[in-house]
Protein backbone atom coordinates (compact mmCIF):
# COMPACT_ATOMS: atom_id res chain seq x y z
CA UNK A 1 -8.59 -12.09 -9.49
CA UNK A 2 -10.54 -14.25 -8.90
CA UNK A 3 -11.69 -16.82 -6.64
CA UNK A 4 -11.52 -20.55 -7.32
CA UNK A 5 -13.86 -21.78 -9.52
CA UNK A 6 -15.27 -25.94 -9.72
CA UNK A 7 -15.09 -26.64 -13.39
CA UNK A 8 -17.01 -29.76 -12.46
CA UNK A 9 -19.88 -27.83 -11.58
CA UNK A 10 -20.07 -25.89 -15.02
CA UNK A 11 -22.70 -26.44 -17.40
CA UNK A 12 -21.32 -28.46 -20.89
CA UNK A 13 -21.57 -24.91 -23.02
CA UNK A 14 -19.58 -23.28 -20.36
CA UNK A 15 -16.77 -25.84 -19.92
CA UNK A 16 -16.94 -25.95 -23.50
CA UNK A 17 -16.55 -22.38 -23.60
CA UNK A 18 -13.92 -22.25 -20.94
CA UNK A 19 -11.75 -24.59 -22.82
CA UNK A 20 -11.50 -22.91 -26.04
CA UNK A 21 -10.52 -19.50 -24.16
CA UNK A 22 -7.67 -21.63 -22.75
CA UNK A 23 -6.69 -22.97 -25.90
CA UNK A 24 -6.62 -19.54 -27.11
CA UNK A 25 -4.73 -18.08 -24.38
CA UNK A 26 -2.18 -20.44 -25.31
CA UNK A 27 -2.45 -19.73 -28.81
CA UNK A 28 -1.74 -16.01 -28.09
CA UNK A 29 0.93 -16.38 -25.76
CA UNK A 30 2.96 -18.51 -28.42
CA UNK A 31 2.56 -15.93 -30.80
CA UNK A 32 3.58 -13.15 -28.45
CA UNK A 33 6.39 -15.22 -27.36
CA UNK A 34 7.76 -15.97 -30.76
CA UNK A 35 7.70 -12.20 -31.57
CA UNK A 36 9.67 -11.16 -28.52
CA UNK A 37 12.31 -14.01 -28.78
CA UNK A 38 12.46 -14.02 -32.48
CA UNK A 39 13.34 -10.45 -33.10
CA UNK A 40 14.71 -10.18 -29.80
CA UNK A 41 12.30 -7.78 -28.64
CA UNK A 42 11.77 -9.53 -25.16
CA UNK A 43 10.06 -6.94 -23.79
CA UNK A 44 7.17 -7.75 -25.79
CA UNK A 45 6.88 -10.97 -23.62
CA UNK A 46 5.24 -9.03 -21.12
CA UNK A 47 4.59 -11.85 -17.92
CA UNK A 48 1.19 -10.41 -17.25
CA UNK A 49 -0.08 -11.19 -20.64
CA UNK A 50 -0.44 -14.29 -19.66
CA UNK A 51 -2.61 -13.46 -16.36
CA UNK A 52 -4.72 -11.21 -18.70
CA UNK A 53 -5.27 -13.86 -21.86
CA UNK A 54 -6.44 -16.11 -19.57
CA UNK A 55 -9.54 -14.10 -18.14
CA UNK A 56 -9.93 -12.18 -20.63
CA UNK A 57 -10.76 -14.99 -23.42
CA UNK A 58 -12.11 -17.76 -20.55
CA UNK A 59 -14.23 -14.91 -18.90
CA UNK A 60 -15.48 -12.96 -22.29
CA UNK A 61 -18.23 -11.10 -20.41
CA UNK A 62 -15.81 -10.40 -16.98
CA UNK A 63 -14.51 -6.98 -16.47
CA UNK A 64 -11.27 -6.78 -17.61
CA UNK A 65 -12.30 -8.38 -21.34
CA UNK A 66 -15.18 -5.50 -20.88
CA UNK A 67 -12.58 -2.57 -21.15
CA UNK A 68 -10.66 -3.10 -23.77
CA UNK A 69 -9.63 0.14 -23.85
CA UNK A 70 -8.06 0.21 -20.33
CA UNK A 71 -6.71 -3.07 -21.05
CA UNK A 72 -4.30 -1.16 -23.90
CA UNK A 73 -3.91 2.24 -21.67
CA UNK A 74 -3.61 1.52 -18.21
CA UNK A 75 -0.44 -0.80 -18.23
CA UNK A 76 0.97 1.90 -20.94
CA UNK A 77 1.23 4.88 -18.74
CA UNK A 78 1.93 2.49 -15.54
CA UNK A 79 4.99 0.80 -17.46
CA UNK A 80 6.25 4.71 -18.46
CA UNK A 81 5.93 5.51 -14.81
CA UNK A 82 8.11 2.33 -14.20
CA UNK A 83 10.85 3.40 -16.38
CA UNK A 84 11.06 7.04 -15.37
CA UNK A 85 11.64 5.69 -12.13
CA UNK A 86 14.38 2.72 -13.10
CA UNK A 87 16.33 5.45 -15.22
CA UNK A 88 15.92 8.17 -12.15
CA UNK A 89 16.47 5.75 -8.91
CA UNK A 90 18.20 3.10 -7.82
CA UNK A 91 16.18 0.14 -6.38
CA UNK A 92 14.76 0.45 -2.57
CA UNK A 93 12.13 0.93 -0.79
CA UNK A 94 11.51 4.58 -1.94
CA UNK A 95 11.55 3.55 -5.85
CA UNK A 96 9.45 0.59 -5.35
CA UNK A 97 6.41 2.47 -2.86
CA UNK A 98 6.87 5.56 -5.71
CA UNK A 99 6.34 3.04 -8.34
CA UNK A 100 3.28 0.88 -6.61
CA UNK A 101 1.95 4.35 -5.38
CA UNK A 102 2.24 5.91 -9.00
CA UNK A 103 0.47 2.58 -10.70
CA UNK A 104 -2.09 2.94 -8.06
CA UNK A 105 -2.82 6.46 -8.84
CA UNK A 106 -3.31 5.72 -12.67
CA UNK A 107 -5.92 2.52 -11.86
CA UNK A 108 -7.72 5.11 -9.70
CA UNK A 109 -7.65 8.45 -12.35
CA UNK A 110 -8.51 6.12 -15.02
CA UNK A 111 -11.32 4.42 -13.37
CA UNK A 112 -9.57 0.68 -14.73
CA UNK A 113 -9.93 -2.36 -13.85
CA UNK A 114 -6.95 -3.49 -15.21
CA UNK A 115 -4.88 -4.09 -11.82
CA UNK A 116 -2.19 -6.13 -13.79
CA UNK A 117 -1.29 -2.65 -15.03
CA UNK A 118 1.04 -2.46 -11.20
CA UNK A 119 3.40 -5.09 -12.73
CA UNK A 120 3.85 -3.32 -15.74
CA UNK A 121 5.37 -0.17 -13.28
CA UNK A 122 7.13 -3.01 -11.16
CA UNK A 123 8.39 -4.68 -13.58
CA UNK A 124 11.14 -2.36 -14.69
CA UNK A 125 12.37 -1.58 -11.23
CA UNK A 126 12.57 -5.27 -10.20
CA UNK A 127 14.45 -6.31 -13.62
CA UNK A 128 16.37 -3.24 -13.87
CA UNK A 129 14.55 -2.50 -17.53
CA UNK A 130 15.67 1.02 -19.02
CA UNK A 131 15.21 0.84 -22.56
CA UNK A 132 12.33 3.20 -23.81
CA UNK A 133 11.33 0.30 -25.91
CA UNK A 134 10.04 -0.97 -23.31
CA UNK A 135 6.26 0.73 -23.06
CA UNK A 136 6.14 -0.08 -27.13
CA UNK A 137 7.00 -3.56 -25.98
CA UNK A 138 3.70 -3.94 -23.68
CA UNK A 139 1.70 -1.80 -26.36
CA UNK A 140 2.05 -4.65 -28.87
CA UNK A 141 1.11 -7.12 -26.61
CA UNK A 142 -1.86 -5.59 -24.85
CA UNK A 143 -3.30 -3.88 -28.14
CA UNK A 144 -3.23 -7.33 -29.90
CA UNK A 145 -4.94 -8.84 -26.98
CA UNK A 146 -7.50 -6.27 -26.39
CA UNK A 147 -8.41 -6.66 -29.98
CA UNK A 148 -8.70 -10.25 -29.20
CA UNK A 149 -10.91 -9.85 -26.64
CA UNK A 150 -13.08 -8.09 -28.99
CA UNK A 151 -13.89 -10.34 -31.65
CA UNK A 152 -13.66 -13.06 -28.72
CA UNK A 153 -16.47 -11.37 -27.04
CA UNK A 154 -18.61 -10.81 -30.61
CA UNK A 155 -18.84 -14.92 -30.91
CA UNK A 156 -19.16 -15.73 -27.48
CA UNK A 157 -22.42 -13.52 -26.88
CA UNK A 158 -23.93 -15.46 -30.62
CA UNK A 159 -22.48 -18.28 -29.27
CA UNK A 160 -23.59 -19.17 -25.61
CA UNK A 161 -27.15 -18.05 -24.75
CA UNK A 162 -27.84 -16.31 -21.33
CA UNK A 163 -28.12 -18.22 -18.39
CA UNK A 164 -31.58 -19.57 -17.29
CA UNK A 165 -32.81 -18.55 -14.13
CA UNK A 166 -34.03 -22.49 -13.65
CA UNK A 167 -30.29 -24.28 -14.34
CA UNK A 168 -28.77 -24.57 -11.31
CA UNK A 169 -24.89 -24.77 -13.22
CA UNK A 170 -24.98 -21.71 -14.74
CA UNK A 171 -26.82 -19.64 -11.98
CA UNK A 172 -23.67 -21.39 -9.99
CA UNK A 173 -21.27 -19.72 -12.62
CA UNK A 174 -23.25 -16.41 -12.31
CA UNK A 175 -22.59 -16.35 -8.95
CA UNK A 176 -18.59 -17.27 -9.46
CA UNK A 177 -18.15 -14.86 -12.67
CA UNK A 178 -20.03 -11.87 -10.24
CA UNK A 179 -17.40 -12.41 -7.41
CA UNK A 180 -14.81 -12.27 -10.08
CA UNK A 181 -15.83 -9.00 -11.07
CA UNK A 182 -16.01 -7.84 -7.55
CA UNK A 183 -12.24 -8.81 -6.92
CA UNK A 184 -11.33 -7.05 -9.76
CA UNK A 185 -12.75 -3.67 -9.26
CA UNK A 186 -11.96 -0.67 -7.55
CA UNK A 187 -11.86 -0.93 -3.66
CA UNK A 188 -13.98 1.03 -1.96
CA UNK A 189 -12.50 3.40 1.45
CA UNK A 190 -8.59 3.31 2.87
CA UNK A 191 -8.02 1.07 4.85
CA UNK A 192 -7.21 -1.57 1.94
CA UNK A 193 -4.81 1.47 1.06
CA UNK A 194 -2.93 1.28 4.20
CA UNK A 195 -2.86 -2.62 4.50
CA UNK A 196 -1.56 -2.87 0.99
CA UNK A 197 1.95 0.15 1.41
CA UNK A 198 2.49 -1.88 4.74
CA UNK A 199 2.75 -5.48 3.13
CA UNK A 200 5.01 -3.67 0.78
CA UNK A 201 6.97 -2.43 3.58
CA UNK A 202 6.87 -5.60 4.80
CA UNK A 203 7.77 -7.51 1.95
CA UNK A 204 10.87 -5.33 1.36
CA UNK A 205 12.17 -5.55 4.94
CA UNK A 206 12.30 -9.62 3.46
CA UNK A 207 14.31 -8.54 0.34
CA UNK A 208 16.60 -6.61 2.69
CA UNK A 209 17.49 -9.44 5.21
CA UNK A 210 17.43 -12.10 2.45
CA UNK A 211 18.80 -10.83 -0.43
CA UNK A 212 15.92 -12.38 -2.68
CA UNK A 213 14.88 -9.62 -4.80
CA UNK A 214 11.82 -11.93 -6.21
CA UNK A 215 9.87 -12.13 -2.49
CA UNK A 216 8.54 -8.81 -4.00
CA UNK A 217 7.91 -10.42 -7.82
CA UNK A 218 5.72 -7.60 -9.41
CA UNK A 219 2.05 -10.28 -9.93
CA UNK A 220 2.86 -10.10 -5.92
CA UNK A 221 1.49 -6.83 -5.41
CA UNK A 222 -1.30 -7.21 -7.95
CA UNK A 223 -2.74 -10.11 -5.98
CA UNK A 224 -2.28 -8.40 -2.78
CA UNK A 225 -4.46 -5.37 -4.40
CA UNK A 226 -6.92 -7.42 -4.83
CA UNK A 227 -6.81 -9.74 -2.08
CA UNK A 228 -6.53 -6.60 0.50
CA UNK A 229 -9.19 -4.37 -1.37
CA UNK A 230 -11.95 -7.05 -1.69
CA UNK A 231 -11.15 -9.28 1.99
CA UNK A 232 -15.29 -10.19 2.27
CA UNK A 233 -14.89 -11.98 -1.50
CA UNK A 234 -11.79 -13.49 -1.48
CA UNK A 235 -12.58 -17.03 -1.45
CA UNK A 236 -8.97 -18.95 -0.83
CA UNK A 237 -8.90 -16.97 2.67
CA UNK A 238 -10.31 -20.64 3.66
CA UNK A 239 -7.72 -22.20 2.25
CA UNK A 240 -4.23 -20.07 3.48
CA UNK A 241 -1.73 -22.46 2.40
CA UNK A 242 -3.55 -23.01 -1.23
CA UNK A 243 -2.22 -19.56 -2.34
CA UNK A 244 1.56 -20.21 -1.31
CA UNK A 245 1.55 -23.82 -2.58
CA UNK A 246 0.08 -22.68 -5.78
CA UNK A 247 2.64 -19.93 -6.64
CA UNK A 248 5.28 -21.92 -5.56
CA UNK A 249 4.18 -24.46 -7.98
CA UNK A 250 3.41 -22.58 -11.22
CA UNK A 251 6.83 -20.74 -10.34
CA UNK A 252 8.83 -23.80 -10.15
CA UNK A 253 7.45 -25.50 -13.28
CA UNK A 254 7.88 -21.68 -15.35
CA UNK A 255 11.73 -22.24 -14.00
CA UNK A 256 12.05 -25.55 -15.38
CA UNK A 257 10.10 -24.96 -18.55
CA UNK A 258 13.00 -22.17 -19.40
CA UNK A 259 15.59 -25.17 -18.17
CA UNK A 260 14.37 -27.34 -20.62
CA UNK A 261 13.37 -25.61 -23.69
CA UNK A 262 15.37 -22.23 -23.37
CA UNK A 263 14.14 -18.88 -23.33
CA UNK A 264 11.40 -19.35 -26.74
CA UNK A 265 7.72 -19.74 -27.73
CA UNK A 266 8.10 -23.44 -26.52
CA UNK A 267 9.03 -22.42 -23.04
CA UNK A 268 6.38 -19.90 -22.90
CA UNK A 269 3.57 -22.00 -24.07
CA UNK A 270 4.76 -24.72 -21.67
CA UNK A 271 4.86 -22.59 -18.59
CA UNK A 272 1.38 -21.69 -19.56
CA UNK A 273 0.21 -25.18 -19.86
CA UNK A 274 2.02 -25.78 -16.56
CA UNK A 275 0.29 -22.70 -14.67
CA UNK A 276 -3.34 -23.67 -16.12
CA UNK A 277 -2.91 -27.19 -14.95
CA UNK A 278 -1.45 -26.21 -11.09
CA UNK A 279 -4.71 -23.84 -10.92
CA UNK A 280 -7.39 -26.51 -12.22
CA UNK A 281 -5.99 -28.83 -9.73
CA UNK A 282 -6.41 -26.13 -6.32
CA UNK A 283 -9.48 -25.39 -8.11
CA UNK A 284 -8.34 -21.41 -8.08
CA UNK A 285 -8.78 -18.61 -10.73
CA UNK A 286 -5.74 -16.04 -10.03
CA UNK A 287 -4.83 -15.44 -13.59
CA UNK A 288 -1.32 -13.61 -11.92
CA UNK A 289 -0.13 -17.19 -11.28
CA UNK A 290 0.19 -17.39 -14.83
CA UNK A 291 2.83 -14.59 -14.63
CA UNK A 292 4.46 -15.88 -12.27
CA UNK A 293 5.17 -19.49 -14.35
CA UNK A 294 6.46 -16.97 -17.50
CA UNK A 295 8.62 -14.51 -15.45
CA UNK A 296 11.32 -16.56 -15.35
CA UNK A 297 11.97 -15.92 -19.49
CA UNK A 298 12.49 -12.48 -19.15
CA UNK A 299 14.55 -12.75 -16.46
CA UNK A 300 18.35 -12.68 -16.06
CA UNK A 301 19.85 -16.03 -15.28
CA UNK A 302 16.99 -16.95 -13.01
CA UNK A 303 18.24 -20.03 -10.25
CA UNK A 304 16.17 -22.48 -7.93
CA UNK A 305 15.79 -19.70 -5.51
CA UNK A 306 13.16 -17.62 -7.79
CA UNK A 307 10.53 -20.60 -6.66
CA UNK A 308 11.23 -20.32 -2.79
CA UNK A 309 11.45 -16.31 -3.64
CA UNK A 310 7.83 -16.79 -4.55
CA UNK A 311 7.12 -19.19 -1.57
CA UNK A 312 8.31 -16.25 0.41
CA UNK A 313 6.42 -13.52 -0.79
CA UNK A 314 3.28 -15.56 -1.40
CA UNK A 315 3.33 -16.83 2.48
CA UNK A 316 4.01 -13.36 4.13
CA UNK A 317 0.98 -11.87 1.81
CA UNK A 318 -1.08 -14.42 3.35
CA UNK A 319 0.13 -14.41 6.93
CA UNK A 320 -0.41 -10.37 6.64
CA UNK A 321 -3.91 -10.73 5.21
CA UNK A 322 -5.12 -13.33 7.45
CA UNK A 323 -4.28 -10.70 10.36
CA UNK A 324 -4.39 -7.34 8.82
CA UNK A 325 -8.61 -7.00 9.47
CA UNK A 326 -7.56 -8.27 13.05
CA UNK A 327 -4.54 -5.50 13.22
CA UNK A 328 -6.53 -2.68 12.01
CA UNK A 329 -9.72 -3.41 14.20
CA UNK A 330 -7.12 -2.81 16.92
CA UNK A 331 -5.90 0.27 15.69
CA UNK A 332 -9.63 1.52 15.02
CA UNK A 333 -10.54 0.81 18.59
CA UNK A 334 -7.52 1.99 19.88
CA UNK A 335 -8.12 5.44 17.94
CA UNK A 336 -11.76 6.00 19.25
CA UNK A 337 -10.23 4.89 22.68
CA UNK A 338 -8.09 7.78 22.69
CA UNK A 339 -10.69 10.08 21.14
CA UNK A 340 -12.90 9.73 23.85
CA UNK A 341 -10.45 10.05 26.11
CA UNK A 342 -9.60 13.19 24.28
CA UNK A 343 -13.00 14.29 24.75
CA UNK A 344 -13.06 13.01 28.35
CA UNK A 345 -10.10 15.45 28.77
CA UNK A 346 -11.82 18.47 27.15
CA UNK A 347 -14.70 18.46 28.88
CA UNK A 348 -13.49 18.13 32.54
CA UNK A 349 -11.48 20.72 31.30
């Protein structure tokens, strides 16, 4: 998910390059949109599409536009766990933690890199989806997409030669498409595991008190997955308040697209426009922001208070991840602490 990027550092070919993906992320996501709102079929306007057009066809060699296979299957069987769940419990903190902990268990089985796949479980719960059309709905999307990414892939590798180990842009854009990748893969150990069911905790506890389902908004957990899982490349940690700003941004201009064109292709395209425009000026590549701007269209009655929602949920993920390495050292040092004292015990026994 994906660090910030400087598009002014990019070589001509690649800004080139990067454009046209844009252009056709919009492209798609009209298309998409006017399917789902045409034949009324909104589940087919699946928020994450968004997130996943956009590095998929402006990162053609990045990971997720490298399995386009998992980029079909893995949201699939997450958004089937999503509705077993929304037609079996009522929402709380059991159904959502059963629901993160069942998407996580897929991404891991499955070997995907497709960590957009957790909104597609969340997503249900949070909306209070229970039509089986629903997993038919993200099928279209995703299979049209990965397809996409396919031929998008076949004329970007005749189109843009490899990098050259003497051109200081694209060695630059090496580097920034390699730390991509690395947010976007599986993390490695626990601990990430543990930070990650406590934010949720966390982050319910604020739905609780506050009544504002949307502080947990589904692309919330995917960017804490990969903001907890890869803490050494996450390159915003710099910049705490960029994240929050940002998401309160593209959510607040996806709210007043829908105000001012209604729930259609229009809207959708414009929130896209909106999202890509809030992330080229922080100079950030989160392709989940982009969810967050369309959410609002498949959302009942959303109000002003989805934005803050987002404020919300955005600020307490980074308030926990700027302390969670600090928090967990503690609790490692207080473990061995008591392990030695343990063994302490033991042998003057």
């Amino acid at each position: 998910m994906n660090g910030s990027e400087n598009p002014a550092a990019e070589s001509p070919p690649r800004r080139r390059s990067r454009l046209a993906g844009e252009i056709g992320a919009l492209v798609y996501i009209a298309i998409v949109a006017q399917v789902a709102f045409a034949t009324g079929a909104v589940y087919v306007m699946f928020p994450e599409l968004g997130a996943l057009s956009h590095d998929v066809l402006t990162r053609p060699r990045g990971s997720w536009a490298r399995a386009p296979v998992a980029l079909v299957v893995t949201p699939i069987l997450t958004a089937i766990i999503g509705i077993i769940v929304t037609r079996t419990l009522l929402y709380g903190f059991f159904s959502v933690m059963l629901t993160v902990g069942g998407a996580l268990i897929v991404i891991a089985a499955t070997r995907s890199p497709i960590a957009p796949a957790i909104s597609a479980g969340l997503l249900p719960l949070v909306l209070g989806i229970k039509s089986w059309w629903y997993p038919p709905g993200i099928l279209f999307g995703t299979a049209l997409l990965a397809a996409l990414s396919i031929g998008w892939s076949y004329l970007d590798s005749h189109r843009d030669p490899a990098p050259r180990d003497d051109d200081a842009d694209d060695d630059a854009q090496v580097v920034a498409d390699a730390r991509d990748d690395a947010l976007e893969s599986a993390p490695s150990g626990l601990r990430w595991l543990w930070a990650l069911s406590l934010f949720v905790a966390l982050a319910m506890v604020a739905v609780d008190l506050s009544g504002l389902r949307f502080i947990l908004f589904p692309p919330l957990v995917v960017i804490a997955y990969e903001m907890l899982g890869h803490p050494e490349v996450c390159p915003w940690a710099r910049r705490p308040l960029s994240l929050p700003i940002a998401c309160f941004l593209t959510a607040g201009g996806g709210f007043i697209c829908l105000r001012a064109f209604g729930a259609n292709a229009a809207a959708a395209t414009a929130a896209m426009v909106w999202g890509i425009v809030i992330l080229r000026s922080f100079d950030l590549h989160i392709p989940p922001a982009l969810a967050i701007a369309i959410l609002p269209l498949v959302m009942d009655h959303p109000t002003i208070l989805y934005p803050f929602s987002v404020g919300i949920g955005t600020g307490l993920l980074t308030i926990w991840f700027l302390n969670y390495a600090r928090l967990f050292n503690a609790i490692s040092r207080g473990a061995l602490r008591m392990k030695q004292i343990a063994a302490n015990n033991s042998g003057a026994g």
